[in-house]
N, C-alpha and C. Protein backbone atom coordinates (compact mmCIF):
# COMPACT_ATOMS: atom_id res chain seq x y z
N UNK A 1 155.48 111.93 56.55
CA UNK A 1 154.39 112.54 55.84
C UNK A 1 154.71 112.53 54.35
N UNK A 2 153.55 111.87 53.37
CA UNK A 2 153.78 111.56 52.11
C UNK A 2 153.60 113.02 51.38
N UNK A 3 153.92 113.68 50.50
CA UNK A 3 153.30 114.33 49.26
C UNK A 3 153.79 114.03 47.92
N UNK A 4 152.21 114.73 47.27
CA UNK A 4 152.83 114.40 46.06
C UNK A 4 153.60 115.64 44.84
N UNK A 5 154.21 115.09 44.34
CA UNK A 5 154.74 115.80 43.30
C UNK A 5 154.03 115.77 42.41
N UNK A 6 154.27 116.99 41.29
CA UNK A 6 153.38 117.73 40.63
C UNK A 6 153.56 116.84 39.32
N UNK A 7 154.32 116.66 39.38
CA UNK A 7 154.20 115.70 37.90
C UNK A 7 153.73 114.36 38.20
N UNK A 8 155.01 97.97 37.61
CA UNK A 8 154.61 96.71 38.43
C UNK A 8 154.02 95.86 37.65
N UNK A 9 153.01 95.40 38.92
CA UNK A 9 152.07 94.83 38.39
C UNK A 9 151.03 95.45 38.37
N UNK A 10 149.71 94.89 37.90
CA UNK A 10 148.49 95.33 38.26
C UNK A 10 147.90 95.74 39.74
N UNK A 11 147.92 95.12 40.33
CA UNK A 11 147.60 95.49 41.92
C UNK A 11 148.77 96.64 42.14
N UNK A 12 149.97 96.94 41.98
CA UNK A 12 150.75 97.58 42.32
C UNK A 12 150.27 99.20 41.41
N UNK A 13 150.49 98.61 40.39
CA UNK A 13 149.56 99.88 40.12
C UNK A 13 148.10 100.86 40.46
N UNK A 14 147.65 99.64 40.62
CA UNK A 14 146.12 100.22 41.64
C UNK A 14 146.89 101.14 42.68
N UNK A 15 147.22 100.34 43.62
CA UNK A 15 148.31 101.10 44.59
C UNK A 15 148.95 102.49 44.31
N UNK A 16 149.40 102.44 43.56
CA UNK A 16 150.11 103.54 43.01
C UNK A 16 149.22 104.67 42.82
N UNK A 17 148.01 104.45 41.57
CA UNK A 17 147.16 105.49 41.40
C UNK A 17 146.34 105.81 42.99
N UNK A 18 146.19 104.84 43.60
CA UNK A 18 145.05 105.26 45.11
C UNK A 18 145.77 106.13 45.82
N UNK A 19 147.42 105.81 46.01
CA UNK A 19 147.82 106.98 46.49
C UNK A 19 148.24 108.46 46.32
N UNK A 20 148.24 108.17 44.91
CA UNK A 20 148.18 109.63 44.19
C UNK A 20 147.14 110.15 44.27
N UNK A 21 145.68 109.49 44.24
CA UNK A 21 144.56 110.15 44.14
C UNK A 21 144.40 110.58 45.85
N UNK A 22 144.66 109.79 47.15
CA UNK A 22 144.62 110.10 47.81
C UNK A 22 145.54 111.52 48.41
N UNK A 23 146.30 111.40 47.78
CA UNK A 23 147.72 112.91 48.07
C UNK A 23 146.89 114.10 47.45
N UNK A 24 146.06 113.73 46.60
CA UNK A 24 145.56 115.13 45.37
C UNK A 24 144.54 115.76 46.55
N UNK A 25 143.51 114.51 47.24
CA UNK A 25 142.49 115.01 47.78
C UNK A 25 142.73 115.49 49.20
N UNK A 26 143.80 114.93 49.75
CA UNK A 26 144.27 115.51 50.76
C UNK A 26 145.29 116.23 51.10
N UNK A 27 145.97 116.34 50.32
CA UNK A 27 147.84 117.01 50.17
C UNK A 27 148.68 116.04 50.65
N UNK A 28 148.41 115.56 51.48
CA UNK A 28 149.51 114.77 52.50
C UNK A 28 148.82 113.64 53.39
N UNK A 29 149.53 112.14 53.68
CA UNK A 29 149.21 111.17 54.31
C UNK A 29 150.35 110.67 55.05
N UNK A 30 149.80 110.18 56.18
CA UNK A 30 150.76 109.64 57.41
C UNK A 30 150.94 108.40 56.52
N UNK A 31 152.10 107.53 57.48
CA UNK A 31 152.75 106.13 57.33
C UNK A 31 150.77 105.55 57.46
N UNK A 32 150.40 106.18 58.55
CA UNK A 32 149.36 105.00 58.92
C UNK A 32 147.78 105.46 57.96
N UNK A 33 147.84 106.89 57.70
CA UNK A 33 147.15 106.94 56.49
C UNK A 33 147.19 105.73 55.22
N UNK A 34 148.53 106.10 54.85
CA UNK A 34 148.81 104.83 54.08
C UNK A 34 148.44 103.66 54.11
N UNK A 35 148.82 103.31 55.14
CA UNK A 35 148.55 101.53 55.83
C UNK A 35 147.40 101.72 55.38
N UNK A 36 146.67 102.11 56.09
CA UNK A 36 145.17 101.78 55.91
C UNK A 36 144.58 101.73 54.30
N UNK A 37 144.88 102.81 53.67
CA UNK A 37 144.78 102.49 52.55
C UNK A 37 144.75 100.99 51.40
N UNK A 38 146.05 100.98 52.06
CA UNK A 38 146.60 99.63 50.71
C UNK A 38 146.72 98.49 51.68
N UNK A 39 146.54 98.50 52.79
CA UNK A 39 146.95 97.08 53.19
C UNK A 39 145.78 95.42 52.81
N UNK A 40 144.68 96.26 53.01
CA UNK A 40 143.39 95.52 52.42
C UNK A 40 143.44 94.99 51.04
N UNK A 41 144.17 95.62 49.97
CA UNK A 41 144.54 95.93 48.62
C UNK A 41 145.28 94.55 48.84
N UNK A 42 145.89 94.50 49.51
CA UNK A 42 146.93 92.93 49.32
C UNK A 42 146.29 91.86 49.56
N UNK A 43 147.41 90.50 49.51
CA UNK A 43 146.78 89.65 49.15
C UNK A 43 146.85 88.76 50.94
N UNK A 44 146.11 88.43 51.68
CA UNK A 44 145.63 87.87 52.78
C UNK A 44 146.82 86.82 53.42
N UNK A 45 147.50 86.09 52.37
CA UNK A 45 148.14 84.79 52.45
C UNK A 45 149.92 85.33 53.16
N UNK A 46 149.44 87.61 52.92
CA UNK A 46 150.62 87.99 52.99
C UNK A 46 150.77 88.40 54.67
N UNK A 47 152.02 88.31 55.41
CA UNK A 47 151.84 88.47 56.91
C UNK A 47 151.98 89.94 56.79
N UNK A 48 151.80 90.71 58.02
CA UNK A 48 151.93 91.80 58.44
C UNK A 48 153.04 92.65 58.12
N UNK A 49 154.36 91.48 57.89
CA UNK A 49 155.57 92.50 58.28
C UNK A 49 155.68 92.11 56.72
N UNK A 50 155.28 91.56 55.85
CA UNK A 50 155.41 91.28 54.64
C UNK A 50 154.74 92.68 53.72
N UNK A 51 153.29 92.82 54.16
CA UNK A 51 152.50 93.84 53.79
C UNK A 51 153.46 95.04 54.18
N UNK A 52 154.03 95.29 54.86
CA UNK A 52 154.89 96.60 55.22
C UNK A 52 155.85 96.57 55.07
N UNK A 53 156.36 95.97 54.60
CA UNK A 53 157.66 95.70 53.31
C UNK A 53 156.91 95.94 51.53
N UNK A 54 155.77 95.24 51.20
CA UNK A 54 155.83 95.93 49.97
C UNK A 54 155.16 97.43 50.72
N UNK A 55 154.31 97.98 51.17
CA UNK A 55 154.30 99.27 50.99
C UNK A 55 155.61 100.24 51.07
N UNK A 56 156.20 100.01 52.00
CA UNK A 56 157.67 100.33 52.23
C UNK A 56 158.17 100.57 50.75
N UNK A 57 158.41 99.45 49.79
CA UNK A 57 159.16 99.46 48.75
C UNK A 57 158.28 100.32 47.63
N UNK A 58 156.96 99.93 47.93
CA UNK A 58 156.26 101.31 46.79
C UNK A 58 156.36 102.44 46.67
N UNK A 59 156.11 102.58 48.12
CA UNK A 59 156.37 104.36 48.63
C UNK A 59 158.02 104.87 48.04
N UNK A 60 159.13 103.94 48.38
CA UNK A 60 160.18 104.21 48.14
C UNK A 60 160.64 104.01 46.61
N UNK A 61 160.13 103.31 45.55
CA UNK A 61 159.89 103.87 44.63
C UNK A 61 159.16 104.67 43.80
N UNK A 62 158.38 104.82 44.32
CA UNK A 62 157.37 106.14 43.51
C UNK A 62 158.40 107.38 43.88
N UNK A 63 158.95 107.65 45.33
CA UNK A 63 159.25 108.79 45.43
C UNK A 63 160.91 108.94 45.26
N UNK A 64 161.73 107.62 44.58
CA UNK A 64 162.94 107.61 43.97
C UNK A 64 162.86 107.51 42.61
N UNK A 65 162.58 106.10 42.46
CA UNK A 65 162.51 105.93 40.66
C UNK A 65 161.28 106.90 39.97
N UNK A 66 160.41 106.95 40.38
CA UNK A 66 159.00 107.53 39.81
C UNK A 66 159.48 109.10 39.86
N UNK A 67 159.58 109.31 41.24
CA UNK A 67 159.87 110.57 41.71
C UNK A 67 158.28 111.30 41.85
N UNK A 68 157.20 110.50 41.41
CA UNK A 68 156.05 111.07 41.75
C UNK A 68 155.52 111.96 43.16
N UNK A 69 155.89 110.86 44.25
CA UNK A 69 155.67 111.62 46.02
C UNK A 69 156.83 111.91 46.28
N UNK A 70 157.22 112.38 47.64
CA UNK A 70 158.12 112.92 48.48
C UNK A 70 157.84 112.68 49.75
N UNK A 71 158.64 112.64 50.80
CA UNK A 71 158.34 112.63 52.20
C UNK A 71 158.76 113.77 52.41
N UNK A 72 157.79 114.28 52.89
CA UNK A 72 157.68 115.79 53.74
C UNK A 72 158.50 115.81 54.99
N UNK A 73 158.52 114.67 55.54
CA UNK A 73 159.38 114.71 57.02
C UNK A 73 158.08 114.52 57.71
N UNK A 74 158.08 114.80 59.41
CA UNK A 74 156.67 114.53 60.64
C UNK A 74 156.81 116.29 60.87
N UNK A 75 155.15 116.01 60.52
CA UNK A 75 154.56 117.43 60.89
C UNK A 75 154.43 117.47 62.26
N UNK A 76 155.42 118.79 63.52
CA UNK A 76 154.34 118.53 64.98
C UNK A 76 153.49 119.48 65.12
N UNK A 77 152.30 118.96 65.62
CA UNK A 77 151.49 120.32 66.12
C UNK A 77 151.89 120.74 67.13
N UNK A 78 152.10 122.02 67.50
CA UNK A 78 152.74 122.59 68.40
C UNK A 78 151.45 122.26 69.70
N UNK A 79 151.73 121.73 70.83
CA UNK A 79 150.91 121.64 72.24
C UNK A 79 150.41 120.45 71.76
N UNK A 80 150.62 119.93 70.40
CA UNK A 80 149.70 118.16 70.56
C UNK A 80 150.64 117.25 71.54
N UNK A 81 149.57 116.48 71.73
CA UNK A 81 150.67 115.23 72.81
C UNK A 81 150.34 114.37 71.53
């Protein structure tokens, strides 16, 4: 679970701001929140496990070098299956 903290290229930056704007409006997004988000954002020619390697590396710099998000850890709902 993504959040954001209170404080590339071009496409990467799009990226960057969508998920900040998305963290503001929601507090928090799954891995697959995410996906869905930015995977469309890429470029077609890119495979699957390619696309989830750069998100992988965005997420993991925004919330190292940037320090912008954080991973919250997995929320459980208590009695969800």
């Amino acid at each position: 679970m993504w959040r954001l903290f209170c404080s590339g290229s071009h496409s990467m930056r799009a990226m960057r701001r969508m998920i900040i704007e998305y963290l503001r409006k929601f507090g928090h997004a799954s891995p697959r929140d995410i996906d869905s988000l930015l995977y469309n954002m890429l470029p077609d020619i890119l495979s699957l496990e390619q696309k989830k390697n750069r998100v992988k590396n965005l997420l993991q710099e925004m919330a190292k070098k940037d320090q912008t998000i954080y991973n919250a850890g997995v929320q459980v709902v208590p009695g969800g299956n």
